[in-house]
Protein backbone atom coordinates (compact mmCIF):
# COMPACT_ATOMS: atom_id res chain seq x y z
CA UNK A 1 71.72 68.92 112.35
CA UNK A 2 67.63 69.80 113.08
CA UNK A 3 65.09 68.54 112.13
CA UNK A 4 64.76 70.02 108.45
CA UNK A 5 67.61 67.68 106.65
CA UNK A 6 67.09 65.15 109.07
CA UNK A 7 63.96 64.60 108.43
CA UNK A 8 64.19 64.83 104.25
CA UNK A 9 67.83 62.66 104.36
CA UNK A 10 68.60 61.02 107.16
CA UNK A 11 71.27 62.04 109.77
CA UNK A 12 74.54 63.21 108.91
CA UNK A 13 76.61 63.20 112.36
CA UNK A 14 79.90 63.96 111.12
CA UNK A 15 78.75 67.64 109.40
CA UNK A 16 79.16 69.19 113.15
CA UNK A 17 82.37 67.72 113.71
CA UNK A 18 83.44 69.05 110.24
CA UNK A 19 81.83 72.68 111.68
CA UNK A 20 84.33 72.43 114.44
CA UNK A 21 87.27 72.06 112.77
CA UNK A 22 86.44 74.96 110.59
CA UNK A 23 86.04 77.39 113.24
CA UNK A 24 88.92 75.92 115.12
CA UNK A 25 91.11 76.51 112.16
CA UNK A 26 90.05 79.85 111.33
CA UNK A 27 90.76 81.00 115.24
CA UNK A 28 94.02 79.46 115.50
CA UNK A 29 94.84 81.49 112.35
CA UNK A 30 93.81 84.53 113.33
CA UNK A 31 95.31 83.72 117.39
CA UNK A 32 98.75 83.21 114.91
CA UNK A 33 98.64 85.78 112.73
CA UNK A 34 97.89 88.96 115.51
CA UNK A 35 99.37 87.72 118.27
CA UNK A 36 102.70 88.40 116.93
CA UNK A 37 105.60 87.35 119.49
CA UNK A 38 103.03 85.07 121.52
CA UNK A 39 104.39 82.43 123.88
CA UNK A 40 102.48 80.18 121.39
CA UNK A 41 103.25 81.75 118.10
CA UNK A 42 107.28 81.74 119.40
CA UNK A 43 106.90 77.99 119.93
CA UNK A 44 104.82 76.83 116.69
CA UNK A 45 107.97 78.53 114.53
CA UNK A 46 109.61 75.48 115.74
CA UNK A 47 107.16 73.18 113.89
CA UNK A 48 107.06 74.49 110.62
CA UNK A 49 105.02 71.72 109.17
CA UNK A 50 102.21 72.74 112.05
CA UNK A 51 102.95 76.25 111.45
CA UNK A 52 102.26 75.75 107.84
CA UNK A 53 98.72 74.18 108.83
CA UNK A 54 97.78 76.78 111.38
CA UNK A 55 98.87 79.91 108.28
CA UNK A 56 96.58 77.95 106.03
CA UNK A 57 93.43 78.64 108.26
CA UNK A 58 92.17 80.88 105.86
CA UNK A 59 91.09 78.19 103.76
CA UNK A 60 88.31 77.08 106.47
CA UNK A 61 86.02 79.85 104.18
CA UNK A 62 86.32 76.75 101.99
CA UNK A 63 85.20 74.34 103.86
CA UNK A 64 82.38 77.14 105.53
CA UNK A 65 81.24 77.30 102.17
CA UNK A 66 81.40 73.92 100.65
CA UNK A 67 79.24 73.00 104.02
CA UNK A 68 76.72 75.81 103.34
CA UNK A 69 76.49 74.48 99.46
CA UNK A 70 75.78 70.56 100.82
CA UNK A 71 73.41 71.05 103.40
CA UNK A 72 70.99 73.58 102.33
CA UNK A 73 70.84 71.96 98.42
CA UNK A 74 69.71 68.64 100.11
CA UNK A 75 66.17 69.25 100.37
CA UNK A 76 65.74 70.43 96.65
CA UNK A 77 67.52 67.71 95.12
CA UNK A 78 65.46 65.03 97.58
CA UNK A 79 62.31 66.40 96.52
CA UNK A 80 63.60 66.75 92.86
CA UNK A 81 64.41 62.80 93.03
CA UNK A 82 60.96 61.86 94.71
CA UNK A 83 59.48 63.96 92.26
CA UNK A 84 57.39 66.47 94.52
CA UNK A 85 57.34 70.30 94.69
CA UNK A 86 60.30 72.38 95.40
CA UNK A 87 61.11 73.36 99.42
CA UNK A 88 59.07 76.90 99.77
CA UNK A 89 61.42 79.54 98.98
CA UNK A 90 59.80 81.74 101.59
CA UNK A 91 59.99 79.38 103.90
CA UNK A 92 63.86 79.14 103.26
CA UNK A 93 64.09 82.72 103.43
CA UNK A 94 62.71 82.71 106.80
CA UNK A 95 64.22 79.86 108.47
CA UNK A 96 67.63 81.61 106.80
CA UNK A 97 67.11 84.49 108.67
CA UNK A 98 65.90 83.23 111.90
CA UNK A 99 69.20 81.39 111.78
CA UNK A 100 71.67 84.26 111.30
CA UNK A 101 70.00 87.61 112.23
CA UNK A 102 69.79 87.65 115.97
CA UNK A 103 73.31 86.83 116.85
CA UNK A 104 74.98 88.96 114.17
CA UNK A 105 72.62 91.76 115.23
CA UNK A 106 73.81 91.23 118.76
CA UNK A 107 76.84 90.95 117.87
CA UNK A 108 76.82 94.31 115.88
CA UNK A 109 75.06 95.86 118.55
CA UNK A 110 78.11 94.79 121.21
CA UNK A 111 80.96 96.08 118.36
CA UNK A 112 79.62 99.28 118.71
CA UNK A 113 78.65 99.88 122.50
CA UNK A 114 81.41 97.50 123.80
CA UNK A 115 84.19 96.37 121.38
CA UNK A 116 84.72 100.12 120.14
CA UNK A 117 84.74 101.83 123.30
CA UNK A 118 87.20 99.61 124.26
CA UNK A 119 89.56 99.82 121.47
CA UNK A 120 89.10 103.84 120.93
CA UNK A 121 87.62 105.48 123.80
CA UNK A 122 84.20 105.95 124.77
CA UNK A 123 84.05 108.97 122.51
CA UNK A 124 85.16 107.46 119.35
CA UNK A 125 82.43 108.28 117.37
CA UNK A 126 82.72 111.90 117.64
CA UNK A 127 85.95 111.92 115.77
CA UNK A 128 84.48 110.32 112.22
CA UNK A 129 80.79 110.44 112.49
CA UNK A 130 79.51 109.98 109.19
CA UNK A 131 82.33 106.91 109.18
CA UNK A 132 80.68 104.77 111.51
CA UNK A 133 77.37 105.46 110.71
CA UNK A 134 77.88 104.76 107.10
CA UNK A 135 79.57 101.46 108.87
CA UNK A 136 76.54 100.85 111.17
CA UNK A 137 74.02 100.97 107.85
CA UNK A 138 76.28 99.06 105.94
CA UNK A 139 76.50 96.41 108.22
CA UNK A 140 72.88 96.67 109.22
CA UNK A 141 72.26 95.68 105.45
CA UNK A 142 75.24 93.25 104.71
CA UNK A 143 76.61 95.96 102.51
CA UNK A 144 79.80 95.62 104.00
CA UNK A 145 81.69 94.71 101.08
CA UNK A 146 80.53 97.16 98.81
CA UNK A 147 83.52 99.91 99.92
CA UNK A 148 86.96 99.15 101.78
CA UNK A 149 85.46 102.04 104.06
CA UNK A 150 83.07 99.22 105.72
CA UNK A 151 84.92 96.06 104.33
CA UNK A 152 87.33 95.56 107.13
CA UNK A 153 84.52 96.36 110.31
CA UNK A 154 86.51 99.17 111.75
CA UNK A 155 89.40 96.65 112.19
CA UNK A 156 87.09 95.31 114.77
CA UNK A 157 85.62 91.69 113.08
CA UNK A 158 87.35 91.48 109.64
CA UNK A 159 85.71 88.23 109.61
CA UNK A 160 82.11 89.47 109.20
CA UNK A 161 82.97 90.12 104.95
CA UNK A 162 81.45 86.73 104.31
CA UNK A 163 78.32 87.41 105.86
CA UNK A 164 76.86 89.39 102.69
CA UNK A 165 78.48 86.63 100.41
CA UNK A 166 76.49 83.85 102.40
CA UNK A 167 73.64 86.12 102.30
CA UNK A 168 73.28 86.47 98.54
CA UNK A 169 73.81 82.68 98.20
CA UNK A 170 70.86 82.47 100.36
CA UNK A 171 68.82 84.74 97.91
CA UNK A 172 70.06 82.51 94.47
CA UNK A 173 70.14 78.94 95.91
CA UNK A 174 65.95 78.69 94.82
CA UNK A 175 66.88 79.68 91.65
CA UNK A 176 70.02 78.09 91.01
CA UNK A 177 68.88 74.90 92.23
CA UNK A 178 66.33 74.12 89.22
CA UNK A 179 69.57 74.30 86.79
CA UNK A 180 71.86 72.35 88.99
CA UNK A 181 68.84 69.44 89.00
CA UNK A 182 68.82 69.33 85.13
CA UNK A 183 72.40 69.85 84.20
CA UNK A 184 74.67 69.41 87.39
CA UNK A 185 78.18 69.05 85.65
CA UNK A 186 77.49 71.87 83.38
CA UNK A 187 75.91 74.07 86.11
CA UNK A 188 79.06 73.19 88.66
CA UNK A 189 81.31 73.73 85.35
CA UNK A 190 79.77 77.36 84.58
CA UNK A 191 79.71 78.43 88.21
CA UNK A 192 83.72 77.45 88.15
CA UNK A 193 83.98 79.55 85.30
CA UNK A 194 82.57 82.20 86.77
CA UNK A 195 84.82 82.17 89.59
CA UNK A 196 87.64 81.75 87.69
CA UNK A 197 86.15 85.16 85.17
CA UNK A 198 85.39 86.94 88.51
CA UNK A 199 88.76 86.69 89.62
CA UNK A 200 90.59 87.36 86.77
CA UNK A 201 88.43 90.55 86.24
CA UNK A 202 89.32 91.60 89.40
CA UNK A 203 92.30 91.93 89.11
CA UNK A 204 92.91 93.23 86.03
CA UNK A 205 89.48 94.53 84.90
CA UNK A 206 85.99 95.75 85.50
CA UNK A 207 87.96 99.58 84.89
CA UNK A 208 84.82 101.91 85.20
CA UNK A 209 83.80 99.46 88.80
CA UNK A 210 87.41 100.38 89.84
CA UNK A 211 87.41 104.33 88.74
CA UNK A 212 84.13 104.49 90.64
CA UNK A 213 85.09 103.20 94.05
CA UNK A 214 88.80 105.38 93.52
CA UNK A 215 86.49 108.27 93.40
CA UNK A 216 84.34 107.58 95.98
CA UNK A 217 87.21 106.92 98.40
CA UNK A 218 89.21 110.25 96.96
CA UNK A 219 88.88 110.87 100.94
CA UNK A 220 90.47 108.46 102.65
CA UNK A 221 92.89 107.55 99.39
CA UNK A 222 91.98 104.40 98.68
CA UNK A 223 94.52 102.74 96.35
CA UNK A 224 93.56 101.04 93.06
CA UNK A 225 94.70 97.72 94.92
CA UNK A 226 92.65 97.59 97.98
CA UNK A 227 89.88 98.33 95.81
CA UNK A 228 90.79 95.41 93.69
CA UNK A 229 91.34 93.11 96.61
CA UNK A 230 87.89 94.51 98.09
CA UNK A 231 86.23 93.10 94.46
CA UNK A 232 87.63 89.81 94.90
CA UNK A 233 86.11 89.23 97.67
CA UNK A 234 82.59 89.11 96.35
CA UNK A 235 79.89 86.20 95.60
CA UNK A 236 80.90 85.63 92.56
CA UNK A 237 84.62 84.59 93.32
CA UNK A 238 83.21 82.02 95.38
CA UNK A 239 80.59 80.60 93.16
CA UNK A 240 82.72 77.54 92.43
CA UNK A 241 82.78 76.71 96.15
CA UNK A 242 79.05 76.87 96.75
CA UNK A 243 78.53 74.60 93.63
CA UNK A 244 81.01 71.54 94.57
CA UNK A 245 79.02 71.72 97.66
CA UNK A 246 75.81 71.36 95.75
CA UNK A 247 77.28 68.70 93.26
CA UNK A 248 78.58 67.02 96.55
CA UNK A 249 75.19 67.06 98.32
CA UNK A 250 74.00 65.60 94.87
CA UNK A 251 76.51 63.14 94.83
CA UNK A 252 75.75 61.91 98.44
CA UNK A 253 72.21 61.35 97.76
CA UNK A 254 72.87 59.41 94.59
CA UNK A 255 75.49 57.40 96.12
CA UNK A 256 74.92 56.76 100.04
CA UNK A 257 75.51 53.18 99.75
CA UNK A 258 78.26 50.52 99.48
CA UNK A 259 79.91 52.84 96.28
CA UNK A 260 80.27 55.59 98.66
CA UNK A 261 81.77 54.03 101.13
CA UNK A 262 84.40 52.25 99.02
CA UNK A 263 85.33 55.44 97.34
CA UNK A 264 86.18 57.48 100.80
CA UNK A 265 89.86 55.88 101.52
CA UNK A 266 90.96 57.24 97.74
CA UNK A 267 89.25 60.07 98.78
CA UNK A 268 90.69 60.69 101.93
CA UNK A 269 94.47 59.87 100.65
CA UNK A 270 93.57 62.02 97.83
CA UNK A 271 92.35 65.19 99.49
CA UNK A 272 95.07 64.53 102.32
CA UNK A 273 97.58 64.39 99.54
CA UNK A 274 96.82 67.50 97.64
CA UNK A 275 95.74 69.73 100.88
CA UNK A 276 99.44 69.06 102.23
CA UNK A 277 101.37 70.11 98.47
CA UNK A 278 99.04 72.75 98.88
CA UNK A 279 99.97 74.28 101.86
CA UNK A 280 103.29 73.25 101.21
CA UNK A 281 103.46 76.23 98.15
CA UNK A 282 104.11 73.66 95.86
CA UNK A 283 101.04 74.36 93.25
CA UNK A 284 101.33 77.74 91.72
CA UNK A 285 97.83 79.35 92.24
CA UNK A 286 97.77 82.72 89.92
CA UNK A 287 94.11 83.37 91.53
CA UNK A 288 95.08 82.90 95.02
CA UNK A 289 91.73 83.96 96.01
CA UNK A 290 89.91 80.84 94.13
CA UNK A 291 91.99 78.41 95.98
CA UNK A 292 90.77 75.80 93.29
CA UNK A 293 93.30 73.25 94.56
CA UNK A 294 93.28 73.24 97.85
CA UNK A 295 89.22 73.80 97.47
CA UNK A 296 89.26 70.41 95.88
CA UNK A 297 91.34 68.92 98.30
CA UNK A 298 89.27 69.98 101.53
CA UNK A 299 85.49 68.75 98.77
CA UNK A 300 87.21 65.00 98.76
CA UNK A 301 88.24 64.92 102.88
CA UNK A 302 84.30 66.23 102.96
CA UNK A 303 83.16 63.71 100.97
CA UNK A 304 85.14 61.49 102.90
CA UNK A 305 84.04 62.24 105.79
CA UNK A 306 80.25 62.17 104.57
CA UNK A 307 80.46 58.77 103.02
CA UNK A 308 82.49 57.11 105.61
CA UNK A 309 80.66 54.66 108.05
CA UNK A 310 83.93 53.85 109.95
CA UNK A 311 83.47 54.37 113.91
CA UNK A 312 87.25 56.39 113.91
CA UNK A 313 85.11 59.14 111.84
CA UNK A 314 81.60 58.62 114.06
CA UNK A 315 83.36 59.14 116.95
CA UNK A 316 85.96 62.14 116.41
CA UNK A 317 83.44 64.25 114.32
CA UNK A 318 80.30 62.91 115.26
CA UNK A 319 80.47 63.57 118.78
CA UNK A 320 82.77 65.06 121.95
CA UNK A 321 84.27 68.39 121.89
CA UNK A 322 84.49 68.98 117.52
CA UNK A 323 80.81 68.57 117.71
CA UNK A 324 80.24 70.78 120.35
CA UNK A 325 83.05 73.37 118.97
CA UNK A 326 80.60 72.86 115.83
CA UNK A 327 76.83 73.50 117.38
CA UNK A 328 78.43 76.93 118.72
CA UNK A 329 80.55 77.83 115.17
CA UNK A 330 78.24 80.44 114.43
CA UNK A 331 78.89 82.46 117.22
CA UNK A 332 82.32 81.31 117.46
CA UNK A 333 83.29 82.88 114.36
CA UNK A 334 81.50 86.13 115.03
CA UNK A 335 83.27 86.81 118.71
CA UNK A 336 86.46 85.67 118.21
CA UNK A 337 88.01 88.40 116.48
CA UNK A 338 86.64 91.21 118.45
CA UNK A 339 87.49 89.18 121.51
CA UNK A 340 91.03 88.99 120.50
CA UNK A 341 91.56 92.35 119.21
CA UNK A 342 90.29 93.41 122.58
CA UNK A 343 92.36 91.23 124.25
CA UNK A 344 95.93 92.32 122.19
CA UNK A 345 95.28 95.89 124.07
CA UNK A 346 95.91 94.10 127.56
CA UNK A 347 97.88 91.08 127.28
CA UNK A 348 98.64 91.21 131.08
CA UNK A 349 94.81 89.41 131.15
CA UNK A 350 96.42 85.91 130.17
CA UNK A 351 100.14 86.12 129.80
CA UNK A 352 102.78 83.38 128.74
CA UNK A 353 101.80 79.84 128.28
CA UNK A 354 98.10 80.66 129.43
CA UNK A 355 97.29 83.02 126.05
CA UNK A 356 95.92 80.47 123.80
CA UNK A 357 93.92 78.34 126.64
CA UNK A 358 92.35 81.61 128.42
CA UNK A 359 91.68 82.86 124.70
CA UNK A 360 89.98 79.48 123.70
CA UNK A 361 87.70 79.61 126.50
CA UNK A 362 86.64 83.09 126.80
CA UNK A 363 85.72 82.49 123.42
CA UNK A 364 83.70 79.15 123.94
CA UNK A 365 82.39 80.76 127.12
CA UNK A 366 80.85 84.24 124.97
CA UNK A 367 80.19 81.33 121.96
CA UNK A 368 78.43 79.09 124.20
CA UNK A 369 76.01 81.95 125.92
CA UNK A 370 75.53 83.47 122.36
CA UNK A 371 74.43 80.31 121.06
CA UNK A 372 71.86 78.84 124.12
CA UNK A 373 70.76 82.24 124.99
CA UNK A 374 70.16 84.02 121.30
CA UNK A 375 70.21 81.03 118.72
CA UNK A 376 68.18 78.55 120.00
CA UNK A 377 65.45 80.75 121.11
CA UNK A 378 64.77 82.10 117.87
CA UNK A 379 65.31 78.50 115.86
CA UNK A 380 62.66 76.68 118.50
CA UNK A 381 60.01 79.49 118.05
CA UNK A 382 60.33 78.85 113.92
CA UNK A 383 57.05 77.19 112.89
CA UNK A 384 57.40 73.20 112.11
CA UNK A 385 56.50 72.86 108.24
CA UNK A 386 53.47 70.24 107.54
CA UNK A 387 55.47 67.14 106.50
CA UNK A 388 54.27 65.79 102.36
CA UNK A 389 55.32 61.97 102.69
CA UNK A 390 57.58 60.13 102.38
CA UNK A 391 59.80 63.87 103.09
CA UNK A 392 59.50 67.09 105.77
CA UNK A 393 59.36 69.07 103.67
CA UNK A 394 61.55 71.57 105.56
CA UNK A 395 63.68 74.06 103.66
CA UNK A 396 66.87 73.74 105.38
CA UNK A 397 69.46 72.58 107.45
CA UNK A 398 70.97 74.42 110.44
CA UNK A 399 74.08 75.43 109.07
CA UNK A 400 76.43 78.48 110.21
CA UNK A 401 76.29 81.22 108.10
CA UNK A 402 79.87 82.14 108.41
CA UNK A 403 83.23 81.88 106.52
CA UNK A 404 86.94 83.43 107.09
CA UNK A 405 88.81 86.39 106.22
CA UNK A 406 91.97 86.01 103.80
């Protein structure tokens, strides 16, 4: 947390913790999923029911997303409810873009001079040209999930395809928030239904959308279902994620007192409870991409986990490594895939049992410099905001823009 929420709500200690474990999850995934006959990977087949967890990492876009909706709704709603002005928008935009831009340009910058060169040669660019520069603009512009060309990052950081999705939340939230004060349960309702509509049409609509892309990709023959899977990975599939995050943040601020508190145990045996049959396969889910169920699972261990004042929950999230795997999520989640796909070309640089612990720190280690060295500078030059009592008024919380690959 910094001093925008902090200083409109209060503290929320547990939120970096929360960070952590979402970034944790999403790495073990991928470590799983590519590292195929890993000293590791060989062992966790043992465990199924931890094997089961570790495959489900993709659902830490979930949680990415649910934590984006919270945090960054909090200041409208508390000025909504003390009746003054809306946060600036501008100021939002800015403070948005100081938070993500320099270490996914950097980042960008090191995919193609280091990460690339690597991987293909030194002279990989000469063999597709217009491929990578079409790939570099794209990027540049969080375009890339407008073509599968760009929508997989030269099989380099498959991860980065929620940047543009967290980007274009950044650009509604102002003007979704005015509806989500007047009407919340009808605004979270529609923005389910969207998701729902999205998803659907993906998959078996939006024709003309479909033809276009087929033709466009005539080149490289794209198939009608990696365009289709390429659609469903867009804002609006997601919409319903963003808005329980809203309608939790809402929910928090209404309800921070003794009710809170006595609802977290249901809602921690709850979401425990339906995460688990989740994972488990036992819900059908037609839209896997939605992930309604085990979406709603991960909102009620969040809003357990918000509304809990137990000292277990302090402690463990609050502070100690989570929270410090947390602060450095943001950069975590854009090096770790690029670090490991560089890595899977020389596995003689940690073999056997020391894979997953040398992976895990060379990626704190890049995570950490990325985040002292390029984050922080740019978040303590932001101009403080003149302060309207009894709030900040600041715009935002300091929330990682980031979210995982299916």
């Amino acid at each position: 947390m910094r001093d925008g929420v902090r200083a409109e709500v209060g503290d929320i200690p547990v939120l970096d913790g929360l960070r952590g474990l979402a970034v944790i999850w999403v790495a073990l995934f991928h470590f799983v999923v590519l590292r195929a006959g890993d000293t590791w990977v060989d062992a966790l087949h043992g465990m199924p029911a931890l094997d089961a967890l570790v495959r489900s990492g993709y659902l830490g876009v979930d949680l990415f997303f649910l934590l984006s909706g919270f945090l960054l709704a909090l200041p409208w709603i508390a000025h909504a409810n003390a009746g003054l002005p809306p946060p600036s928008t501008a100021a939002f935009y800015v403070r948005r873009a100081r938070r993500i831009l320099p270490a996914y340009y950097v980042q960008l910058a090191l995919a193609f001079l280091v990460a690339l060169p690597l991987l293909l040669g030194v002279g990989y660019w000469r063999k597709d040209l217009y491929v990578y520069l079409w790939n570099g603009v794209a990027h540049a512009l969080f375009l890339q999930g407008t073509s599968p060309l760009t929508s997989g990052s030269m099989g380099v950081n498959g991860a980065l395809w929620t940047l543009p999705i967290e980007v274009q939340f950044y650009l509604l939230l102002p003007f979704a928030m005015p509806l989500f004060i007047r009407a919340p349960r009808r605004t979270l309702a529609a923005a389910i239904a969207a998701s729902l509509a999205w998803q659907w049409a993906a998959a078996h609509d939006l024709g003309p959308l479909v033809a276009l892309e087929l033709r466009l990709g005539a080149h490289w023959r794209w198939t009608e279902a990696t365009v289709r899977e390429m659609l469903a990975a867009q804002l609006p599939a997601f919409l319903g994620h963003f808005a329980l995050g809203v309608f939790l943040g809402r929910a928090w601020l209404a309800h921070r007192g003794a009710c809170a508190r006595m609802g977290a145990p249901l809602a921690a045996v709850t979401g425990a409870a339906l995460l688990a049959v989740s994972i488990a396969g036992l819900v059908p889910l037609p839209l896997e991409h939605v992930r309604l169920v085990p979406s709603l699972a991960l909102a009620l261990l969040f809003h357990a986990a918000v509304a809990s004042t137990g000292k277990t929950a302090a402690r463990i999230l609050g502070g100690g490594p989570l929270a410090l795997a947390g602060r450095i999520s943001y950069s975590a989640y854009l090096c770790h895939l690029p670090i490991l796909a560089v890595w899977n070309t020389r596995p003689s640089i940690f073999p056997g049992w020391l894979s997953l612990p040398g992976y895990a720190m060379t990626v704190f280690t890049v995570s950490w410099i990325s985040w002292r060295w390029i984050e922080q500078p740019f978040l303590r030059a932001a101009p403080r905001p003149k302060a309207p009592a009894p709030f900040s008024g600041a715009a935002e919380a300091d929330s990682p823009a980031t979210g995982i690959p299916r």
